[in-house]
PDB file of N, CA and C in Angstrom:
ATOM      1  N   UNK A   1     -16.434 -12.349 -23.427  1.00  0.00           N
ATOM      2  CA  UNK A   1     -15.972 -12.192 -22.079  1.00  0.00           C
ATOM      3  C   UNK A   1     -15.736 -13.581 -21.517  1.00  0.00           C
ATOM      4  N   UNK A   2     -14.886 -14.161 -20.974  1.00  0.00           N
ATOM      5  CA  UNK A   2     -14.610 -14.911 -19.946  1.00  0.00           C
ATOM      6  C   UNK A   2     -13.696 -14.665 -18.805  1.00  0.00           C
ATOM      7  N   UNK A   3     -14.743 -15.459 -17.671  1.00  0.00           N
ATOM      8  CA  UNK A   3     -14.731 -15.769 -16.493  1.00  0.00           C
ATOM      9  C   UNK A   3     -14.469 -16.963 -16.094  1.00  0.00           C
ATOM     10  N   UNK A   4     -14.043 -17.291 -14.469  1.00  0.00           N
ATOM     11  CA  UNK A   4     -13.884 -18.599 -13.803  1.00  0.00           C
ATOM     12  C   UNK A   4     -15.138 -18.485 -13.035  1.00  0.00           C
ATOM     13  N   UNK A   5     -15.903 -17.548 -13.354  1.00  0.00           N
ATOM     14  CA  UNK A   5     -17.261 -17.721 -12.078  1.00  0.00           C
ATOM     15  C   UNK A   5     -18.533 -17.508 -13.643  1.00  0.00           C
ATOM     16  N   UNK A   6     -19.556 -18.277 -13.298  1.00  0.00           N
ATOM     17  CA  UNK A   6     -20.634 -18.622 -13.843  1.00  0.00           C
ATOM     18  C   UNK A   6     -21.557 -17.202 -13.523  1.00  0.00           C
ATOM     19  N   UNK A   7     -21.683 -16.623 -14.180  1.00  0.00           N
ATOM     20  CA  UNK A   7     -22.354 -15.507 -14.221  1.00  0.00           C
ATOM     21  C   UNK A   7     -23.705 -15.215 -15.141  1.00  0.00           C
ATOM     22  N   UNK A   8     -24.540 -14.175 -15.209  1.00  0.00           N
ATOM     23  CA  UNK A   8     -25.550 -14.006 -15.598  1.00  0.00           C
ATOM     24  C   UNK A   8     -25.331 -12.097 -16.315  1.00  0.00           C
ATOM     25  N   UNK A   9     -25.128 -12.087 -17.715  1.00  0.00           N
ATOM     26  CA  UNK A   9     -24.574 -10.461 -17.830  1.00  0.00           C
ATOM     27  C   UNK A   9     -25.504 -10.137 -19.056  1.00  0.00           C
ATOM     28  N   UNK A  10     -26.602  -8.860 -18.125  1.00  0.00           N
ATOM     29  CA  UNK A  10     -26.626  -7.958 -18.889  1.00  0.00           C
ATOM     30  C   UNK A  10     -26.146  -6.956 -19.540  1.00  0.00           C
ATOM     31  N   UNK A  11     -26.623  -6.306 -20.980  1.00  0.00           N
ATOM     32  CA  UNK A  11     -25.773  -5.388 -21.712  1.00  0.00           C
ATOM     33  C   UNK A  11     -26.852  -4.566 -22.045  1.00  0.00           C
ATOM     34  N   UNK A  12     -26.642  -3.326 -22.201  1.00  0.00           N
ATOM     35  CA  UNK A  12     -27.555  -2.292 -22.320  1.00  0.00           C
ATOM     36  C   UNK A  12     -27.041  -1.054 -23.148  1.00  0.00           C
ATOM     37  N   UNK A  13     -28.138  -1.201 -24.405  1.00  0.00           N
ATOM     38  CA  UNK A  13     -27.564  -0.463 -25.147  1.00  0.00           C
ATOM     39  C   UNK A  13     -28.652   0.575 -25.764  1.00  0.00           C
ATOM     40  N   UNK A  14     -28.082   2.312 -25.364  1.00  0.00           N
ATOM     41  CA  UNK A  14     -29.648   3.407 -24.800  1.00  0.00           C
ATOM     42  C   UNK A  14     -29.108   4.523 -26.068  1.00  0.00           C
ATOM     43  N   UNK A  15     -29.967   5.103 -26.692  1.00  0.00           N
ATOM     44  CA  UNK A  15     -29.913   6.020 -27.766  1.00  0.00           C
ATOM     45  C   UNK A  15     -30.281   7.417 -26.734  1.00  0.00           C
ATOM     46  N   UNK A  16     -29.901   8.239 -27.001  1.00  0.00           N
ATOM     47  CA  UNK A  16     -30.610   9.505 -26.275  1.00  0.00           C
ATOM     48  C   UNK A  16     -29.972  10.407 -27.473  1.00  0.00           C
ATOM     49  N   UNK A  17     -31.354  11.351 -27.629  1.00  0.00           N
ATOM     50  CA  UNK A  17     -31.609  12.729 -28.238  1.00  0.00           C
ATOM     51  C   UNK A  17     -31.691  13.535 -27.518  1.00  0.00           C
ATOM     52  N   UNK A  18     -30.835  14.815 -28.087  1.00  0.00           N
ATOM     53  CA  UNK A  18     -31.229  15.967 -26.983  1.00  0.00           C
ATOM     54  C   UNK A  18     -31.563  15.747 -25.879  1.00  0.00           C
ATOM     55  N   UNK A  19     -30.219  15.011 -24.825  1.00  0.00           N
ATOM     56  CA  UNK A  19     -30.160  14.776 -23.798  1.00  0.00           C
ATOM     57  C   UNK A  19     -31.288  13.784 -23.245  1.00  0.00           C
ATOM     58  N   UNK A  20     -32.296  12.941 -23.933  1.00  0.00           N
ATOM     59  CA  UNK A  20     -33.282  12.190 -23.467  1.00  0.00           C
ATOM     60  C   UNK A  20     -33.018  11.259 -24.522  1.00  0.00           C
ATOM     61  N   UNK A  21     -33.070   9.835 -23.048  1.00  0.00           N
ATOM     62  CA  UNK A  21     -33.147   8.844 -23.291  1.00  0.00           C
ATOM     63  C   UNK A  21     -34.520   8.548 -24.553  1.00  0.00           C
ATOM     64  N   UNK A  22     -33.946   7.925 -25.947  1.00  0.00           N
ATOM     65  CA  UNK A  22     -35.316   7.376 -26.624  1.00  0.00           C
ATOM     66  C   UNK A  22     -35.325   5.931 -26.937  1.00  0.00           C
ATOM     67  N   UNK A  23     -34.673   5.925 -26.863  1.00  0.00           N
ATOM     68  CA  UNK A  23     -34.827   3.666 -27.210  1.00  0.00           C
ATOM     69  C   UNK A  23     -33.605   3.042 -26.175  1.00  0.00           C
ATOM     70  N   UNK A  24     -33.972   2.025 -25.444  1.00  0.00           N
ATOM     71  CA  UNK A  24     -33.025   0.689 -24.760  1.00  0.00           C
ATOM     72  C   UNK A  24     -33.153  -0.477 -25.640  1.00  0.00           C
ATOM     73  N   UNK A  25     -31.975  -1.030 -25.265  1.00  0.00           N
ATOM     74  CA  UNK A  25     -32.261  -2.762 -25.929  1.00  0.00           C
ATOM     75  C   UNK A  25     -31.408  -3.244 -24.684  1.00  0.00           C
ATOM     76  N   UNK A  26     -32.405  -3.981 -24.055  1.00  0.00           N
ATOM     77  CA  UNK A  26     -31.525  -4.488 -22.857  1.00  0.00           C
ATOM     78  C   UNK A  26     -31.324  -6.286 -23.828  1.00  0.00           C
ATOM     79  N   UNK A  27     -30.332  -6.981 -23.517  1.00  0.00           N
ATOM     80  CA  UNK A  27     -29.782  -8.181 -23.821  1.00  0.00           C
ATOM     81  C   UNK A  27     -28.911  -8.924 -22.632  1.00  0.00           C
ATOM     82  N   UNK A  28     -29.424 -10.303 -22.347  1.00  0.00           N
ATOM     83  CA  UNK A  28     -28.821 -10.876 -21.284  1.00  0.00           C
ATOM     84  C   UNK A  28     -28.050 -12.246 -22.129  1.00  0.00           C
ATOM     85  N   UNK A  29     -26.861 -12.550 -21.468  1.00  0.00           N
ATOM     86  CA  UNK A  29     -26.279 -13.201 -21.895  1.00  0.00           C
ATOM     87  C   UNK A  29     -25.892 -14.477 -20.744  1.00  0.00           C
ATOM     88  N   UNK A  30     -25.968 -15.596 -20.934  1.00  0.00           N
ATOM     89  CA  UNK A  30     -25.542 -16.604 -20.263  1.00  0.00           C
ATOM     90  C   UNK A  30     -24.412 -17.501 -20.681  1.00  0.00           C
ATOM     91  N   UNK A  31     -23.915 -18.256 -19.577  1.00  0.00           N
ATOM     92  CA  UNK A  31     -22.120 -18.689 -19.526  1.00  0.00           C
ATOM     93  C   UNK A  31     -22.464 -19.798 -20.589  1.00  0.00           C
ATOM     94  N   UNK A  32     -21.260 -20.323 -21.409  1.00  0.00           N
ATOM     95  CA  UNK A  32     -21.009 -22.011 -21.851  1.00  0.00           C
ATOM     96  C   UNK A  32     -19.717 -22.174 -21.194  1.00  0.00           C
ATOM     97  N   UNK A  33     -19.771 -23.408 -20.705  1.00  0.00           N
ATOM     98  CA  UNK A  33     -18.681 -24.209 -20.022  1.00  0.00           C
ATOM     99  C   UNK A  33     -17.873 -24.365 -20.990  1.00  0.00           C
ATOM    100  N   UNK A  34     -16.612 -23.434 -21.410  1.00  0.00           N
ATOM    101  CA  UNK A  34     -15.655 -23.924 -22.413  1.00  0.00           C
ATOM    102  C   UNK A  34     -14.143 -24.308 -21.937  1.00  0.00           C
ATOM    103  N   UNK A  35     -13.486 -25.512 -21.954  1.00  0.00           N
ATOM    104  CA  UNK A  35     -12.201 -25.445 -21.913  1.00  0.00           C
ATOM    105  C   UNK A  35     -11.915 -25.008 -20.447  1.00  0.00           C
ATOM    106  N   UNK A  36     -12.887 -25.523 -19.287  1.00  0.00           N
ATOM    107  CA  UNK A  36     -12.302 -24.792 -18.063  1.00  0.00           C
ATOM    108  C   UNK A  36     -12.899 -23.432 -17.571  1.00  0.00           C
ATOM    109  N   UNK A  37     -13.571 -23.379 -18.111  1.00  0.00           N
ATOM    110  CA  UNK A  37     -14.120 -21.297 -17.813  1.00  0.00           C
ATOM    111  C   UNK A  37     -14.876 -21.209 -18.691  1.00  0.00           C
ATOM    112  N   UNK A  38     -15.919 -20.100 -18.225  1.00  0.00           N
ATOM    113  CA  UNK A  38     -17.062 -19.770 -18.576  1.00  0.00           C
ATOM    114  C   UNK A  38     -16.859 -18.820 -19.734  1.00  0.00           C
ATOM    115  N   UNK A  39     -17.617 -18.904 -20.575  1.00  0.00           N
ATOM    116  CA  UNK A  39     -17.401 -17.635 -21.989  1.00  0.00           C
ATOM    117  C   UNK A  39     -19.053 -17.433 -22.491  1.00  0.00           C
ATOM    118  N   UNK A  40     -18.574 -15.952 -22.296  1.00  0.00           N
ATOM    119  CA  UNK A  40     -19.614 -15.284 -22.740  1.00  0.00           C
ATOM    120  C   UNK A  40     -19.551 -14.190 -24.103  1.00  0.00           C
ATOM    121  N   UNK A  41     -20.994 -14.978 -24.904  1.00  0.00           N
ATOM    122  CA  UNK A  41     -20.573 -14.089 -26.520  1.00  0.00           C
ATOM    123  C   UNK A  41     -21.957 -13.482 -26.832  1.00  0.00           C
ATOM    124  N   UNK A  42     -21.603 -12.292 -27.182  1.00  0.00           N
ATOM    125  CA  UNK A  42     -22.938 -11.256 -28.047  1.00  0.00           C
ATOM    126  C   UNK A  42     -22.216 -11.321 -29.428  1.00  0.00           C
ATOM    127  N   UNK A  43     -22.843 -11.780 -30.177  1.00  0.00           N
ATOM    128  CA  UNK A  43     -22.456 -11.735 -31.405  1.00  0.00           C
ATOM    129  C   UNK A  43     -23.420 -11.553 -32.486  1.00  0.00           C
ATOM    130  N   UNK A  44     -23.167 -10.298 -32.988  1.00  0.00           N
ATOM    131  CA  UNK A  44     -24.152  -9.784 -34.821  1.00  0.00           C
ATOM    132  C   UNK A  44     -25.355  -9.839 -34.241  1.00  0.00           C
ATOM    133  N   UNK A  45     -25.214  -8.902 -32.939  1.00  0.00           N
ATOM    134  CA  UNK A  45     -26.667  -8.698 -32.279  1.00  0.00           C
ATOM    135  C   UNK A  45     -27.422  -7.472 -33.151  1.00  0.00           C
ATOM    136  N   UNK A  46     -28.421  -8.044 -33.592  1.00  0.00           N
ATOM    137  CA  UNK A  46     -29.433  -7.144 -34.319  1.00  0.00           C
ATOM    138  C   UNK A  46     -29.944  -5.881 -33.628  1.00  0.00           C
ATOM    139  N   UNK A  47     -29.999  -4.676 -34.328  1.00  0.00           N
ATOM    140  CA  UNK A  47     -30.526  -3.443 -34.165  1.00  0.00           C
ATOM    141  C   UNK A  47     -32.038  -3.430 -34.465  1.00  0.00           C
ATOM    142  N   UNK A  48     -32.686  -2.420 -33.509  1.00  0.00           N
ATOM    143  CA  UNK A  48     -34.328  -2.605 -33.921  1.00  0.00           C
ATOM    144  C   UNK A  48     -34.199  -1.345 -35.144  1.00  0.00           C
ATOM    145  N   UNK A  49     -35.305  -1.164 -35.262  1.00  0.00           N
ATOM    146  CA  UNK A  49     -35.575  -0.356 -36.498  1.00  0.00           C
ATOM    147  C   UNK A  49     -35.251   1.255 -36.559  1.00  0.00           C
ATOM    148  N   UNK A  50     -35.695   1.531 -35.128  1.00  0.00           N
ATOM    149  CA  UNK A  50     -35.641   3.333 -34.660  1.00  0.00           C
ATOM    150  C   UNK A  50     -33.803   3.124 -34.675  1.00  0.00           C
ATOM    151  N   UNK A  51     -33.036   2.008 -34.143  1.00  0.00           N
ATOM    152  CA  UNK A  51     -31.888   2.958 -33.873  1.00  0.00           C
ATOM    153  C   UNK A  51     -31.276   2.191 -35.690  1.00  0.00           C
ATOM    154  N   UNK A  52     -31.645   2.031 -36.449  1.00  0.00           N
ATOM    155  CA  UNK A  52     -31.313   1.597 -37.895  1.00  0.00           C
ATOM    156  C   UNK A  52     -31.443   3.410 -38.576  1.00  0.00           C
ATOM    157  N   UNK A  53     -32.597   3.711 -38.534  1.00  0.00           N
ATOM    158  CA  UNK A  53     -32.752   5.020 -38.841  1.00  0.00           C
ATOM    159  C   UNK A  53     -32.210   5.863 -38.071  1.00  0.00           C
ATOM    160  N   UNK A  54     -32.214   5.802 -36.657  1.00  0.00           N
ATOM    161  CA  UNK A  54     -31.681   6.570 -35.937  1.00  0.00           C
ATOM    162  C   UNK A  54     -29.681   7.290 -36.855  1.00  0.00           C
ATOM    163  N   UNK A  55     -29.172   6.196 -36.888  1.00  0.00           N
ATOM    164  CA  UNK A  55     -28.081   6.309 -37.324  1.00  0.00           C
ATOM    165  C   UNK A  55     -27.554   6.391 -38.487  1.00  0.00           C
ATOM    166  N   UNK A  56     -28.606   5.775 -39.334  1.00  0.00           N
ATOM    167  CA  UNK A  56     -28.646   6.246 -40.847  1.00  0.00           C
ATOM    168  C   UNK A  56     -28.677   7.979 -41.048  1.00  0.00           C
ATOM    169  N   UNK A  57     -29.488   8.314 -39.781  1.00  0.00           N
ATOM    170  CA  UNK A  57     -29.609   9.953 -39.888  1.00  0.00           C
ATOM    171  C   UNK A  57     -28.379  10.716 -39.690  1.00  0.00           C
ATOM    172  N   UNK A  58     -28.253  10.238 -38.561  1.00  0.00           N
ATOM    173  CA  UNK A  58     -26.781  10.708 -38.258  1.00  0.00           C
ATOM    174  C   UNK A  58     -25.562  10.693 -39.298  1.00  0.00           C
ATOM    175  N   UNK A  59     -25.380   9.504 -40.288  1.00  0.00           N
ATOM    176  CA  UNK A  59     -24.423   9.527 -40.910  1.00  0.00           C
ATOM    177  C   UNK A  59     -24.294  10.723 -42.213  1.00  0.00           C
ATOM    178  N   UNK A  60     -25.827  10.907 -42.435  1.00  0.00           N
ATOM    179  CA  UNK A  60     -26.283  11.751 -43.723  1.00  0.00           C
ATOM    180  C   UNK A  60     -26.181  13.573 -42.790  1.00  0.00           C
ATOM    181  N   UNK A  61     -25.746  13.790 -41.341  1.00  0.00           N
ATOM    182  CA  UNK A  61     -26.095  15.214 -41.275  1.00  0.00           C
ATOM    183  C   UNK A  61     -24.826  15.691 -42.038  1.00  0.00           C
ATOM    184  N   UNK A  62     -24.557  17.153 -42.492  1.00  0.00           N
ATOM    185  CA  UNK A  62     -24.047  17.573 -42.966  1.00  0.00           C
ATOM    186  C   UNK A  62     -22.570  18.306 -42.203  1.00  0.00           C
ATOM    187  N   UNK A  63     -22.864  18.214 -40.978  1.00  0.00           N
ATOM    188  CA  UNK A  63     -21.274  18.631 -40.382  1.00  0.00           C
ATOM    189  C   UNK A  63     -21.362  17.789 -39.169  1.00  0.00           C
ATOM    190  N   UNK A  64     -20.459  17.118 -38.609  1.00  0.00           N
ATOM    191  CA  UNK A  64     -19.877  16.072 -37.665  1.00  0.00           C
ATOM    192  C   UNK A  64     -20.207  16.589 -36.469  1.00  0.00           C
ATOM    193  N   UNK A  65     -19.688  17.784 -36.169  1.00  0.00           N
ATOM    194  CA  UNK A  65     -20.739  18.807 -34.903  1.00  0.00           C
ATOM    195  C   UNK A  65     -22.150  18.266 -34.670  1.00  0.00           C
ATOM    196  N   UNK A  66     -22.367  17.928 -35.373  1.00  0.00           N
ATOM    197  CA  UNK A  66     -24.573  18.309 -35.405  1.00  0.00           C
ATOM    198  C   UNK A  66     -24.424  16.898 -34.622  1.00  0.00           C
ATOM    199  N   UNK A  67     -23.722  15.655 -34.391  1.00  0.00           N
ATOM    200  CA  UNK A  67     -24.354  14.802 -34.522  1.00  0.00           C
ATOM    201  C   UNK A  67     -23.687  14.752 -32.816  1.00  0.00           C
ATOM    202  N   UNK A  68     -23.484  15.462 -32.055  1.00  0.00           N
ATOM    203  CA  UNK A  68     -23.491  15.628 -30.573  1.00  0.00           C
ATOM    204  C   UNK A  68     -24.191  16.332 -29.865  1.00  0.00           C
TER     205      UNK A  68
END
């Protein structure tokens, strides 16, 4: 993301089962002065472990339906 204003950005990223929230990963990101404007990078942000399995599960259910 870049901006001309110096900002402070959280990103929030929420798993929910059967309609309930089960894991957040909140991540805050701060500006570098590049070239005139502020840039902001999340990059090859690591997964915790529940949503590693979480989605490993998902990929193995057996019809594409199940996994909504």
């Amino acid at each position: 993301y870049e901006s001309n204003e110096n900002m402070t950005i959280t990103c929030s990223t929420k798993v929910c089962s059967f309609g309930k929230q089960v894991v957040e990963k909140v991540e805050t990101e701060y500006a570098r002065f590049e070239g005139g404007r502020f840039v902001y990078r999340i990059a090859r942000s690591p997964m915790c472990e529940y949503m590693v399995n979480f989605i490993h599960k998902l990929k193995h259910l057996p019809e594409k339906y199940m996994m909504n």
